[in-house]
PDB file of N, CA and C in Angstrom:
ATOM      1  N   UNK A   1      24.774 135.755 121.448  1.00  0.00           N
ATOM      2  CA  UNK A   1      25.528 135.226 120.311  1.00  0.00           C
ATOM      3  C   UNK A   1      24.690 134.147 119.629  1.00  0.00           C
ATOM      4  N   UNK A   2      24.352 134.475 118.212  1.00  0.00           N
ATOM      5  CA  UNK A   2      23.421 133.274 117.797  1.00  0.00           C
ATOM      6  C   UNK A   2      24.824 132.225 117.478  1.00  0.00           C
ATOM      7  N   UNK A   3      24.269 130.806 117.380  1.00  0.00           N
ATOM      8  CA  UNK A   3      25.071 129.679 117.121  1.00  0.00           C
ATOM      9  C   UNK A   3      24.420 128.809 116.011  1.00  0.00           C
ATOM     10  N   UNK A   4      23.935 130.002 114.659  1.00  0.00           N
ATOM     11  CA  UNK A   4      23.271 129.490 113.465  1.00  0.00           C
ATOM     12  C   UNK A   4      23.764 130.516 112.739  1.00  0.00           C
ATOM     13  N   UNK A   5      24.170 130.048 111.056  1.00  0.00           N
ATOM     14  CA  UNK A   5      24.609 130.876 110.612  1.00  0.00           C
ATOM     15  C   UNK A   5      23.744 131.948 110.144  1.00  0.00           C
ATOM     16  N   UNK A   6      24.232 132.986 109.421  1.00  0.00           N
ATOM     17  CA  UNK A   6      23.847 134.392 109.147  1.00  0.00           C
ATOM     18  C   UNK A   6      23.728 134.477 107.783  1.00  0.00           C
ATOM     19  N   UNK A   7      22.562 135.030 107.404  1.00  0.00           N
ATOM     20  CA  UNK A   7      22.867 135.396 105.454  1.00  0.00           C
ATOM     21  C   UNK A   7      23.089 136.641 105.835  1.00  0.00           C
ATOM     22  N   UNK A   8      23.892 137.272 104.643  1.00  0.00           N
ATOM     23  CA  UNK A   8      24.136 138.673 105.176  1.00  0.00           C
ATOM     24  C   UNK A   8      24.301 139.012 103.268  1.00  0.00           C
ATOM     25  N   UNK A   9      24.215 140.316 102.920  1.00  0.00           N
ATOM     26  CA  UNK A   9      24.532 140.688 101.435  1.00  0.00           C
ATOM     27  C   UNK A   9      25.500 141.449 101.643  1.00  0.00           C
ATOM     28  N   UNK A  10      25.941 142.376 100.168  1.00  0.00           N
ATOM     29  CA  UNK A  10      26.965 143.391 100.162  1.00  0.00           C
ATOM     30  C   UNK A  10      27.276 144.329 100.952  1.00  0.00           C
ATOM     31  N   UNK A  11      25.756 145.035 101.337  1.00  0.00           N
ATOM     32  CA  UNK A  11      25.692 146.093 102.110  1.00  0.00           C
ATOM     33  C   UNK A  11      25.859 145.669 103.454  1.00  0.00           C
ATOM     34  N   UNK A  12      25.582 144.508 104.046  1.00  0.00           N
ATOM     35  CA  UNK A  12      25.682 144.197 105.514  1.00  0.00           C
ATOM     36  C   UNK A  12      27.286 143.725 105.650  1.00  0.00           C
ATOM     37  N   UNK A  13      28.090 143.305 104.440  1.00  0.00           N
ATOM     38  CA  UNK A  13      29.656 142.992 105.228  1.00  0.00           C
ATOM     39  C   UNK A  13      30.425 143.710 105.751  1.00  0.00           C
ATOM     40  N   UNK A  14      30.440 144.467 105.870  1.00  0.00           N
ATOM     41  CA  UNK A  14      31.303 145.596 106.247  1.00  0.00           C
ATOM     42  C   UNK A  14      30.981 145.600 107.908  1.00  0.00           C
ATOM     43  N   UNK A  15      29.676 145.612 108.253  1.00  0.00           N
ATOM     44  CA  UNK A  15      29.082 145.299 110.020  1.00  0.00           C
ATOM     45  C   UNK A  15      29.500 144.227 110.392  1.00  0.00           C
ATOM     46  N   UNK A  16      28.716 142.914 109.702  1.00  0.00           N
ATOM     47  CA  UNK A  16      29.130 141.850 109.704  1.00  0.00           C
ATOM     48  C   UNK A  16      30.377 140.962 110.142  1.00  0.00           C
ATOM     49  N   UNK A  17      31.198 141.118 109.122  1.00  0.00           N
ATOM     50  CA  UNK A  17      32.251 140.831 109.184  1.00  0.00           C
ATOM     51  C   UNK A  17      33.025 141.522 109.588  1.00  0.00           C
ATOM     52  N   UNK A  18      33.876 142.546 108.478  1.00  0.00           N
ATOM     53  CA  UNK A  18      34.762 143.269 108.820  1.00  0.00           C
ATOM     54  C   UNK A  18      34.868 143.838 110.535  1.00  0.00           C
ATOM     55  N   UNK A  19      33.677 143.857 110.973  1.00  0.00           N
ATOM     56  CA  UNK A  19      33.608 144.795 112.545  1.00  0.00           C
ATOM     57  C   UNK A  19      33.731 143.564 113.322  1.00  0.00           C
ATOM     58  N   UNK A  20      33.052 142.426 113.198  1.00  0.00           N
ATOM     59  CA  UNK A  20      32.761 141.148 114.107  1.00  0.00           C
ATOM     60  C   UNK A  20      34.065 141.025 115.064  1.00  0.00           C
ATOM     61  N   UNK A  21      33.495 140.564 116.206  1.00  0.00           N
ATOM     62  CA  UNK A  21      34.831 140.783 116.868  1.00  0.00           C
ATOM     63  C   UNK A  21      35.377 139.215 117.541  1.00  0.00           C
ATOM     64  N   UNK A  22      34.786 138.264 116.454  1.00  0.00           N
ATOM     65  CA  UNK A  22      35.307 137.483 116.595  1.00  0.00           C
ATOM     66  C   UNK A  22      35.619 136.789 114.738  1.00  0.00           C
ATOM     67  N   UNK A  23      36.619 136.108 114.714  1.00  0.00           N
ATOM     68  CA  UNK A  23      37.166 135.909 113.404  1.00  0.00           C
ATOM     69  C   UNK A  23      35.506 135.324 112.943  1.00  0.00           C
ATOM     70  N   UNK A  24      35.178 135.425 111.268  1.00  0.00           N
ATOM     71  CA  UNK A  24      34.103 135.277 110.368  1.00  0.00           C
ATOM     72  C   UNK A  24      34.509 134.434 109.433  1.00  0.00           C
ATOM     73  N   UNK A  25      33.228 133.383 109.524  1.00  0.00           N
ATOM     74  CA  UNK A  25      33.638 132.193 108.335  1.00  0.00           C
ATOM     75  C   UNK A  25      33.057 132.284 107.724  1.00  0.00           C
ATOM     76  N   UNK A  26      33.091 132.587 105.958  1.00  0.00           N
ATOM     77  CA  UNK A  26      32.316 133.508 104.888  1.00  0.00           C
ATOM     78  C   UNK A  26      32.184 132.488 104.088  1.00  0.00           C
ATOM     79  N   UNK A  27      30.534 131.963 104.186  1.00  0.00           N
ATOM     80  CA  UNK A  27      30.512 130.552 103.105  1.00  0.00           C
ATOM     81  C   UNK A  27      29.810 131.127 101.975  1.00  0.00           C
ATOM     82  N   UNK A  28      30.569 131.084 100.756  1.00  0.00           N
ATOM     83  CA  UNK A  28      29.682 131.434  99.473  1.00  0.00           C
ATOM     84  C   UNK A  28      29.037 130.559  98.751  1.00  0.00           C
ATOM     85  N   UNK A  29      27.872 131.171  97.778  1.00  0.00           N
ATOM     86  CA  UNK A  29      27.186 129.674  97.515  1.00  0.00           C
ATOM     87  C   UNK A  29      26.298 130.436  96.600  1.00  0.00           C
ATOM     88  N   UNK A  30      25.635 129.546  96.053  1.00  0.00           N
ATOM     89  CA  UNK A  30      24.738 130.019  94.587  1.00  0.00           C
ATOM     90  C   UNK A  30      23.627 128.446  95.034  1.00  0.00           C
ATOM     91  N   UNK A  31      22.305 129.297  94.442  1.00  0.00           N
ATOM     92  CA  UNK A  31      21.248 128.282  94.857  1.00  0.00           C
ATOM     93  C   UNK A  31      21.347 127.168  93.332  1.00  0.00           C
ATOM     94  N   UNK A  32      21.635 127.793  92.471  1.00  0.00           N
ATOM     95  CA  UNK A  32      21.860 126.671  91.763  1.00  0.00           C
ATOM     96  C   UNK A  32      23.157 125.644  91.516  1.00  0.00           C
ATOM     97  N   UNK A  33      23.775 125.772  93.048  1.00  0.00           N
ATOM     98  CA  UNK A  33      24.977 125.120  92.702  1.00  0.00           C
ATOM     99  C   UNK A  33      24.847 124.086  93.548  1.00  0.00           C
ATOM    100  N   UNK A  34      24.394 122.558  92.782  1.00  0.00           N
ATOM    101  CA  UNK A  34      24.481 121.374  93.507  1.00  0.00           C
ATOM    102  C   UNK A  34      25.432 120.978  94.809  1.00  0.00           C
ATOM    103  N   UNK A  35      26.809 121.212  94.591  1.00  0.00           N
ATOM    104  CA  UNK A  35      27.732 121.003  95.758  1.00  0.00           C
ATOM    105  C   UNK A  35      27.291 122.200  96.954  1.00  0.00           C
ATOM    106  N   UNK A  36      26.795 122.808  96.671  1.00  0.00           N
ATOM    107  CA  UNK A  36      26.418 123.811  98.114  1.00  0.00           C
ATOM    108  C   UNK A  36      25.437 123.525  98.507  1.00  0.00           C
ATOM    109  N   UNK A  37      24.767 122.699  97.908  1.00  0.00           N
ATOM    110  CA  UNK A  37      23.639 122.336  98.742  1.00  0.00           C
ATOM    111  C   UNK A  37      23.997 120.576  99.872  1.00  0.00           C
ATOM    112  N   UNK A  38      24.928 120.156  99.037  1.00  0.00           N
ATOM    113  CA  UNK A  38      26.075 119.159 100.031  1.00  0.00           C
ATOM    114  C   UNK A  38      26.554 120.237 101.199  1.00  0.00           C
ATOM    115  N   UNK A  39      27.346 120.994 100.858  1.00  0.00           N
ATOM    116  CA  UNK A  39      27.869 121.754 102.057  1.00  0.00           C
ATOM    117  C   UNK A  39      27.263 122.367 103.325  1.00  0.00           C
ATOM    118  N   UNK A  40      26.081 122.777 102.945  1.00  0.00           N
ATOM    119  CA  UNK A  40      25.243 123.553 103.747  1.00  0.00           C
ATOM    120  C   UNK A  40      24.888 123.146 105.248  1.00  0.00           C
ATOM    121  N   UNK A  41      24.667 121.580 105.173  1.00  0.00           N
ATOM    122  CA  UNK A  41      24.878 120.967 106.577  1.00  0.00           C
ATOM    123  C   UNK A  41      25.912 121.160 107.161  1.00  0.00           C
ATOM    124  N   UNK A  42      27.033 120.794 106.650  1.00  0.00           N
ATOM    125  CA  UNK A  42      28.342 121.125 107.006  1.00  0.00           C
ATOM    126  C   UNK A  42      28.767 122.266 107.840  1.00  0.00           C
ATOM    127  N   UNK A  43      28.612 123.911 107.278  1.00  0.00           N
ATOM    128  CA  UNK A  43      28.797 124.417 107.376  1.00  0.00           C
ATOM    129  C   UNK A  43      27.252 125.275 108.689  1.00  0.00           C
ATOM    130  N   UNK A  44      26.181 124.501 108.633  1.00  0.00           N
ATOM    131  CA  UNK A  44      25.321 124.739 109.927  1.00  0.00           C
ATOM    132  C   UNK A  44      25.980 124.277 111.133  1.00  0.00           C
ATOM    133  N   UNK A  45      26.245 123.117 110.939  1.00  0.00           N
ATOM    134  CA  UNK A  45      26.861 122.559 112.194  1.00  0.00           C
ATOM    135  C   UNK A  45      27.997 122.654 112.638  1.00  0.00           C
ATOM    136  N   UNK A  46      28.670 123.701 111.652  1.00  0.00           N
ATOM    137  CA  UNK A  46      29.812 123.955 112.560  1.00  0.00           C
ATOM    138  C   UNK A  46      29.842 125.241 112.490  1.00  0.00           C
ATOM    139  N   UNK A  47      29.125 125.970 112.903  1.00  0.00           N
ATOM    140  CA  UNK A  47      28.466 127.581 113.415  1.00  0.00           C
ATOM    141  C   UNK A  47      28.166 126.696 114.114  1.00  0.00           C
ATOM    142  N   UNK A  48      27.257 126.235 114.679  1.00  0.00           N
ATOM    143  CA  UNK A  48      26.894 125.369 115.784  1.00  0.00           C
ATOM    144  C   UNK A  48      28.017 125.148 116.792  1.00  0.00           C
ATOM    145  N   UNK A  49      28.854 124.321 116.388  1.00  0.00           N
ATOM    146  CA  UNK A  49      29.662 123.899 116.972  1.00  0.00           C
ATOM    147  C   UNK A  49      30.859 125.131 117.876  1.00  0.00           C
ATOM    148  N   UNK A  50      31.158 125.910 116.966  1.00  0.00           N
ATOM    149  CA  UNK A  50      32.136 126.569 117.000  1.00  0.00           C
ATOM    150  C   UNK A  50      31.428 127.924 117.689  1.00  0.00           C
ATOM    151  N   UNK A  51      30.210 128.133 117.784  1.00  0.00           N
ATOM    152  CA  UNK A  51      29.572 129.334 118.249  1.00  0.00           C
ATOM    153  C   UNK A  51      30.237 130.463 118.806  1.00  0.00           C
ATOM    154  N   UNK A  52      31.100 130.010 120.009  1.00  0.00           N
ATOM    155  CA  UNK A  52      31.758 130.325 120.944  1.00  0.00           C
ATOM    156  C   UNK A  52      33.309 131.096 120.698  1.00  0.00           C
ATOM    157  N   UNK A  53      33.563 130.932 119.599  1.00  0.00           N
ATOM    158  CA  UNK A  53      34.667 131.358 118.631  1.00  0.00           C
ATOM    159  C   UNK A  53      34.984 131.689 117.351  1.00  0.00           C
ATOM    160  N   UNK A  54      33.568 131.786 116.596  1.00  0.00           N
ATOM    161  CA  UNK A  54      33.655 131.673 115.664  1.00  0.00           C
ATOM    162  C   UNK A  54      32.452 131.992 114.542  1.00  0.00           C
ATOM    163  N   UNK A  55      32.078 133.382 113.920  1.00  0.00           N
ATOM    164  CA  UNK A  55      31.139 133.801 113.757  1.00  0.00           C
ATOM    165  C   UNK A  55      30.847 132.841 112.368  1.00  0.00           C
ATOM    166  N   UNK A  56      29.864 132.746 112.228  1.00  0.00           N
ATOM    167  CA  UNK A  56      29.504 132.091 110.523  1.00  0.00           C
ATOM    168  C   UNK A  56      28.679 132.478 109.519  1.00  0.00           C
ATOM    169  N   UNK A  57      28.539 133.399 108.210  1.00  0.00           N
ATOM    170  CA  UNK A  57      27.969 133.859 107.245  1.00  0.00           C
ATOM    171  C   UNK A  57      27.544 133.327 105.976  1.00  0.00           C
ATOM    172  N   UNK A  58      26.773 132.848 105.633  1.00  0.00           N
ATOM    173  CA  UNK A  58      26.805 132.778 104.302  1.00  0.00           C
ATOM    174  C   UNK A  58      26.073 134.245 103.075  1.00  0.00           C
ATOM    175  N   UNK A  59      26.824 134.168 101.967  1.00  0.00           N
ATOM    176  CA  UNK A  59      26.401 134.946 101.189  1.00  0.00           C
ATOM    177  C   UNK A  59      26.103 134.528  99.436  1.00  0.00           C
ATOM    178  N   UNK A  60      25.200 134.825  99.151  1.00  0.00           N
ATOM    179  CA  UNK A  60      24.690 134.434  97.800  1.00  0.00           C
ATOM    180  C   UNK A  60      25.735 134.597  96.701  1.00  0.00           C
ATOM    181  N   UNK A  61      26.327 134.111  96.053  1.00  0.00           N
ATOM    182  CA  UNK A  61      27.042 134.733  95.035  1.00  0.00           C
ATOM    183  C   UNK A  61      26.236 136.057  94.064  1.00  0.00           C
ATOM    184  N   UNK A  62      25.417 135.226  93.315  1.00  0.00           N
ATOM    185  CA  UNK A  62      24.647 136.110  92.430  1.00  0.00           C
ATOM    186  C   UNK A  62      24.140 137.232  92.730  1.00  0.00           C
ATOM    187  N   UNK A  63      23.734 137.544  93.420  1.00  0.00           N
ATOM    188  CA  UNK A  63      23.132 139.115  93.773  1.00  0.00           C
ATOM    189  C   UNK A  63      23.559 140.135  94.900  1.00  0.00           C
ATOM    190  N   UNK A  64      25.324 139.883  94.685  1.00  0.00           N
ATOM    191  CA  UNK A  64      26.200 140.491  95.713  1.00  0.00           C
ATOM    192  C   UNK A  64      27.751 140.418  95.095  1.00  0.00           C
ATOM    193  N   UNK A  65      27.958 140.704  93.510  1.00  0.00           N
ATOM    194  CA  UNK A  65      28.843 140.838  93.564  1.00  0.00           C
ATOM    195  C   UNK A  65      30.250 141.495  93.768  1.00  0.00           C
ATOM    196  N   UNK A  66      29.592 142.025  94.485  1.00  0.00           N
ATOM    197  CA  UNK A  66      31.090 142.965  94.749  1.00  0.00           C
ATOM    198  C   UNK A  66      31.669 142.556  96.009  1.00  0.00           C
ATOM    199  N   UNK A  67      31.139 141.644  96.940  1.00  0.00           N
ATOM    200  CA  UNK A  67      32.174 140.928  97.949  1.00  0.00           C
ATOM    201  C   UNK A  67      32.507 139.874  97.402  1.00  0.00           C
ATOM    202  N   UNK A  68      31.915 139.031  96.058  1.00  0.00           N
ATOM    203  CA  UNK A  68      32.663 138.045  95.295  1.00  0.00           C
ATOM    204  C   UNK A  68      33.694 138.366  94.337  1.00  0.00           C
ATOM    205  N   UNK A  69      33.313 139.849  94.224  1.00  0.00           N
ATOM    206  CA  UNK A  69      34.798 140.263  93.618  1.00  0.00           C
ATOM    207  C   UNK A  69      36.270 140.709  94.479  1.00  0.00           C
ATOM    208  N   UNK A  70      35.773 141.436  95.377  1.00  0.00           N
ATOM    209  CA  UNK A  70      36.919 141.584  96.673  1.00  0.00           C
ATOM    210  C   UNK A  70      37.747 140.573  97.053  1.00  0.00           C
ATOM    211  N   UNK A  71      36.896 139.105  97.182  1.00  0.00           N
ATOM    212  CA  UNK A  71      37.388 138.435  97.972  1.00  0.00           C
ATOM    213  C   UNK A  71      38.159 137.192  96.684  1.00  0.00           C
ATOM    214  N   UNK A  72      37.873 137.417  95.421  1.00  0.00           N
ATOM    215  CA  UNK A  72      38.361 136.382  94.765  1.00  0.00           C
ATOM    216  C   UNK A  72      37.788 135.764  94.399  1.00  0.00           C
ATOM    217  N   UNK A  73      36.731 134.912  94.442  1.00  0.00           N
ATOM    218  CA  UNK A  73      35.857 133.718  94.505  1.00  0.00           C
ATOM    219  C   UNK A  73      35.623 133.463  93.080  1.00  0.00           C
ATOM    220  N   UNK A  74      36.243 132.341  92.368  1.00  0.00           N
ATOM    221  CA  UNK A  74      36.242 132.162  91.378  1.00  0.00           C
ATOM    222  C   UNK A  74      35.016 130.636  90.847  1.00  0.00           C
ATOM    223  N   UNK A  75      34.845 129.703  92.509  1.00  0.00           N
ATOM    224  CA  UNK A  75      33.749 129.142  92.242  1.00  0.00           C
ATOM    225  C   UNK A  75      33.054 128.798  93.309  1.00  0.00           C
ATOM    226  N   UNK A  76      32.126 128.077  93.299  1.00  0.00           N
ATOM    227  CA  UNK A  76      31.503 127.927  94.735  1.00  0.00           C
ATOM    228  C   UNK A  76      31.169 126.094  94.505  1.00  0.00           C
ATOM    229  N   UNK A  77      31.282 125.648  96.111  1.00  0.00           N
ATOM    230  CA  UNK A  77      31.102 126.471  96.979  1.00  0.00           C
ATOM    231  C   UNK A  77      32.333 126.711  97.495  1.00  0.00           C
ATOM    232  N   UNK A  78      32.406 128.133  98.038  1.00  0.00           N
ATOM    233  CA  UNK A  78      33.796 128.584  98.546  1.00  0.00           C
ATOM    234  C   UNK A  78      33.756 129.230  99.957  1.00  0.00           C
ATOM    235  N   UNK A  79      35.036 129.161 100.681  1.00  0.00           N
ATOM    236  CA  UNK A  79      34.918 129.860 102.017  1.00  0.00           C
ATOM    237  C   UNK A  79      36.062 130.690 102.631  1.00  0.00           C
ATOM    238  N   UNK A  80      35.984 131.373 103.110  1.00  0.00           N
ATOM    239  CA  UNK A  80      37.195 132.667 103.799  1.00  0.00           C
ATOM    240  C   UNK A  80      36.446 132.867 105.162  1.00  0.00           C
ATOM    241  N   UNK A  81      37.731 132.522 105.324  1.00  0.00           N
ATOM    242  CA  UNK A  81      37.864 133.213 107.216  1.00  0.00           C
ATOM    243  C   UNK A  81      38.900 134.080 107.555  1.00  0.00           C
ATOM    244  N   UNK A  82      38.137 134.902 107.851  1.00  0.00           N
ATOM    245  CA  UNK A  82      38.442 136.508 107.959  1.00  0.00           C
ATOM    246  C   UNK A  82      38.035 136.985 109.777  1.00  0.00           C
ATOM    247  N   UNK A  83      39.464 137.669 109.919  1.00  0.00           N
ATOM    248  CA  UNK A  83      39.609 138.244 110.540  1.00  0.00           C
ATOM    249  C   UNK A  83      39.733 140.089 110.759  1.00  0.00           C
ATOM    250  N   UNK A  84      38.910 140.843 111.315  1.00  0.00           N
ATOM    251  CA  UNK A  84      39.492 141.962 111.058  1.00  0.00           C
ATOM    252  C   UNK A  84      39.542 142.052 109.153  1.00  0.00           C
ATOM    253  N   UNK A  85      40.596 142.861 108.956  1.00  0.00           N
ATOM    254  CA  UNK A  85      40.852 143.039 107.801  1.00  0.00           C
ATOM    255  C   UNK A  85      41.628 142.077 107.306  1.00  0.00           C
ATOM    256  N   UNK A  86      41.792 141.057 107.980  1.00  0.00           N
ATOM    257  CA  UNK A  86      43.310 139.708 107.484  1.00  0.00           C
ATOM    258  C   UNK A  86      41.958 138.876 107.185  1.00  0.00           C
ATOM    259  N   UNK A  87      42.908 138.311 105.918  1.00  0.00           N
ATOM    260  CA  UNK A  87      42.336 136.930 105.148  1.00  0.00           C
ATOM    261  C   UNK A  87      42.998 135.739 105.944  1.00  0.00           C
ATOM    262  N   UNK A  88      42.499 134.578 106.344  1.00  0.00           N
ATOM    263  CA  UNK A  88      42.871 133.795 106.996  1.00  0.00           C
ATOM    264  C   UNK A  88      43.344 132.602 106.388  1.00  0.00           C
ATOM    265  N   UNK A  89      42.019 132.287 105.335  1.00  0.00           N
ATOM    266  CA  UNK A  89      42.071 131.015 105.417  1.00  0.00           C
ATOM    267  C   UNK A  89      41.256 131.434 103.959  1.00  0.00           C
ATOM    268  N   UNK A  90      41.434 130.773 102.618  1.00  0.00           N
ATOM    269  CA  UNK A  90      40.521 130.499 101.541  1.00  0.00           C
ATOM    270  C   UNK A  90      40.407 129.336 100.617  1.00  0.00           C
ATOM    271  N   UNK A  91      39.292 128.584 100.560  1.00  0.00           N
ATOM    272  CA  UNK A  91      39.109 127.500  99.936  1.00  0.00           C
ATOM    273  C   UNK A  91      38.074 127.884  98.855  1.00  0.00           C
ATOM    274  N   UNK A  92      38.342 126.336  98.197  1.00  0.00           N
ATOM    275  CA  UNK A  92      37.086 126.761  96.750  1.00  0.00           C
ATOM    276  C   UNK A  92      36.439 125.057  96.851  1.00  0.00           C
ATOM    277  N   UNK A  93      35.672 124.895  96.698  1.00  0.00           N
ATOM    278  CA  UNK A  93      35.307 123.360  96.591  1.00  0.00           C
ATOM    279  C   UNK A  93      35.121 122.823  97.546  1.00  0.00           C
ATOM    280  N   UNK A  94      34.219 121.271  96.988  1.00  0.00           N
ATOM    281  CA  UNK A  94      33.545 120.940  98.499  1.00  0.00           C
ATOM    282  C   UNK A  94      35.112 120.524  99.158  1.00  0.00           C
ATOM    283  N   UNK A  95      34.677 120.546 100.603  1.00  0.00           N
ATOM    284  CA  UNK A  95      35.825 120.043 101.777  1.00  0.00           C
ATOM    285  C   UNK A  95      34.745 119.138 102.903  1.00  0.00           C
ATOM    286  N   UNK A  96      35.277 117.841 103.158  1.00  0.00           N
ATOM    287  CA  UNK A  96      34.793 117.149 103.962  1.00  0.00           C
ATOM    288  C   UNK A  96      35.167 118.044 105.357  1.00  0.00           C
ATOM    289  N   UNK A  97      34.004 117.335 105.976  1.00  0.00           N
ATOM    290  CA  UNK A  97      33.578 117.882 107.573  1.00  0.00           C
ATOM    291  C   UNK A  97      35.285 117.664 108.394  1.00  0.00           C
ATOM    292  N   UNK A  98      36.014 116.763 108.568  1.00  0.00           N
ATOM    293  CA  UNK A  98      37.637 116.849 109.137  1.00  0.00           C
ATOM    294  C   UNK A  98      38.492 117.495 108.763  1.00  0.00           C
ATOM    295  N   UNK A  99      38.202 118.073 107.101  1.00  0.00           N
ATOM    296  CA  UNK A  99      39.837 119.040 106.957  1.00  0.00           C
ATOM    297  C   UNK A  99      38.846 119.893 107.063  1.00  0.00           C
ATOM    298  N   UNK A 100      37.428 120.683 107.044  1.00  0.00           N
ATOM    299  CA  UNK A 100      37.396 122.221 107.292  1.00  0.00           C
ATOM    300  C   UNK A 100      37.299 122.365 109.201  1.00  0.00           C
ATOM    301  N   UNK A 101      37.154 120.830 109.796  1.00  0.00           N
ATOM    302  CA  UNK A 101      37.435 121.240 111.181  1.00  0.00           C
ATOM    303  C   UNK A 101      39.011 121.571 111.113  1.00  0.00           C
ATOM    304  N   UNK A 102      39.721 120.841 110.658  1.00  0.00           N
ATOM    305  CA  UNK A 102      41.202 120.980 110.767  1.00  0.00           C
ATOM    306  C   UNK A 102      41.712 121.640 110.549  1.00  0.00           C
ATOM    307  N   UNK A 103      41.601 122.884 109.458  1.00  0.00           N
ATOM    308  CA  UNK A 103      41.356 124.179 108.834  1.00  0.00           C
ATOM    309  C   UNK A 103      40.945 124.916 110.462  1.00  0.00           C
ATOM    310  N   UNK A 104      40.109 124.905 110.894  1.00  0.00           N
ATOM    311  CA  UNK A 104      39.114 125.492 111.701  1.00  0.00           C
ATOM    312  C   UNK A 104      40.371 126.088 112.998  1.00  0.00           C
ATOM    313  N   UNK A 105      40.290 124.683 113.473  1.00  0.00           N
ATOM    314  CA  UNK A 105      41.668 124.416 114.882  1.00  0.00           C
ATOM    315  C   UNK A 105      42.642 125.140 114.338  1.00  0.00           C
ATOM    316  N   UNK A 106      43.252 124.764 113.360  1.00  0.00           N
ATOM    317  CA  UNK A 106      44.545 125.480 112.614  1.00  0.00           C
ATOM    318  C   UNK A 106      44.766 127.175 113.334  1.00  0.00           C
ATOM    319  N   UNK A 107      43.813 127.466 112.512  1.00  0.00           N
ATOM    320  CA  UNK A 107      43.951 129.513 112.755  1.00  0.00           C
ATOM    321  C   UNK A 107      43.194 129.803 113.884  1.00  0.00           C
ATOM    322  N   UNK A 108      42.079 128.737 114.587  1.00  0.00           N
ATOM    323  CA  UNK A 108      41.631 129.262 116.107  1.00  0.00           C
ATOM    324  C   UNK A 108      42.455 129.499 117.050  1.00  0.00           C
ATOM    325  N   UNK A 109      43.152 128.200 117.013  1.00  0.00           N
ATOM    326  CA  UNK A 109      43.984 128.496 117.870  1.00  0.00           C
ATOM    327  C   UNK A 109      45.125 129.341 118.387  1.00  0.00           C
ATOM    328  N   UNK A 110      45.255 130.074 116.923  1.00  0.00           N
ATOM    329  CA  UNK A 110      46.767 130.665 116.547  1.00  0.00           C
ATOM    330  C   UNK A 110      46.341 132.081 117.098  1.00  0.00           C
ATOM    331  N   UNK A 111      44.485 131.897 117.723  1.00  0.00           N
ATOM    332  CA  UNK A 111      44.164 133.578 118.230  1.00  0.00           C
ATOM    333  C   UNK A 111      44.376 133.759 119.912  1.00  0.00           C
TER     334      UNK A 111
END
């Protein structure tokens, strides 16, 4: 089990995610989008953290849109945690490191 996140594109979500057999935290992001480059620590270290429960992806906006269309994503940086075929959890904007742990605990636990 790696405990660093994953870039993955259009063609890899479906393995990725959808199959993962543990719930997937889907961080979207665009290289020219200042706040994702705030997030990005964030969201390393808690793939890190969470390794053990909790798979972690990021995916480019721009050159993959058709899981930014599936999933909604109207800006970045944004995130979904996905289970299976269930939507879990979806945010848009930065989120400090305590509410996306709190977010995190929320639906882990509820597995």
């Amino acid at each position: 089990m790696s405990n660093g996140v994953i870039t993955i594109t259009d063609a890899e979500f479906e393995t990725e995610v959808m199959s993962a057999d543990l719930p997937v935290l889907v961080y979207f992001w665009a290289s020219w989008c200042g706040p994702c480059q705030l997030m990005a620590p964030l969201i390393n270290s808690t793939a890190a953290q969470y390794s053990d429960r909790l798979k972690v992806v990021k995916i480019e906006i721009d050159p993959n849109p058709q899981t930014v269309k599936q999933y909604q994503v109207e800006g970045v940086p944004a995130l979904r945690l996905i289970q299976g075929e269930e939507l879990l959890l979806s945010v848009e904007g930065v989120i400090g490191k305590e509410k996306l742990l709190n977010l995190l605990e929320t639906h882990l636990n509820n597995n």
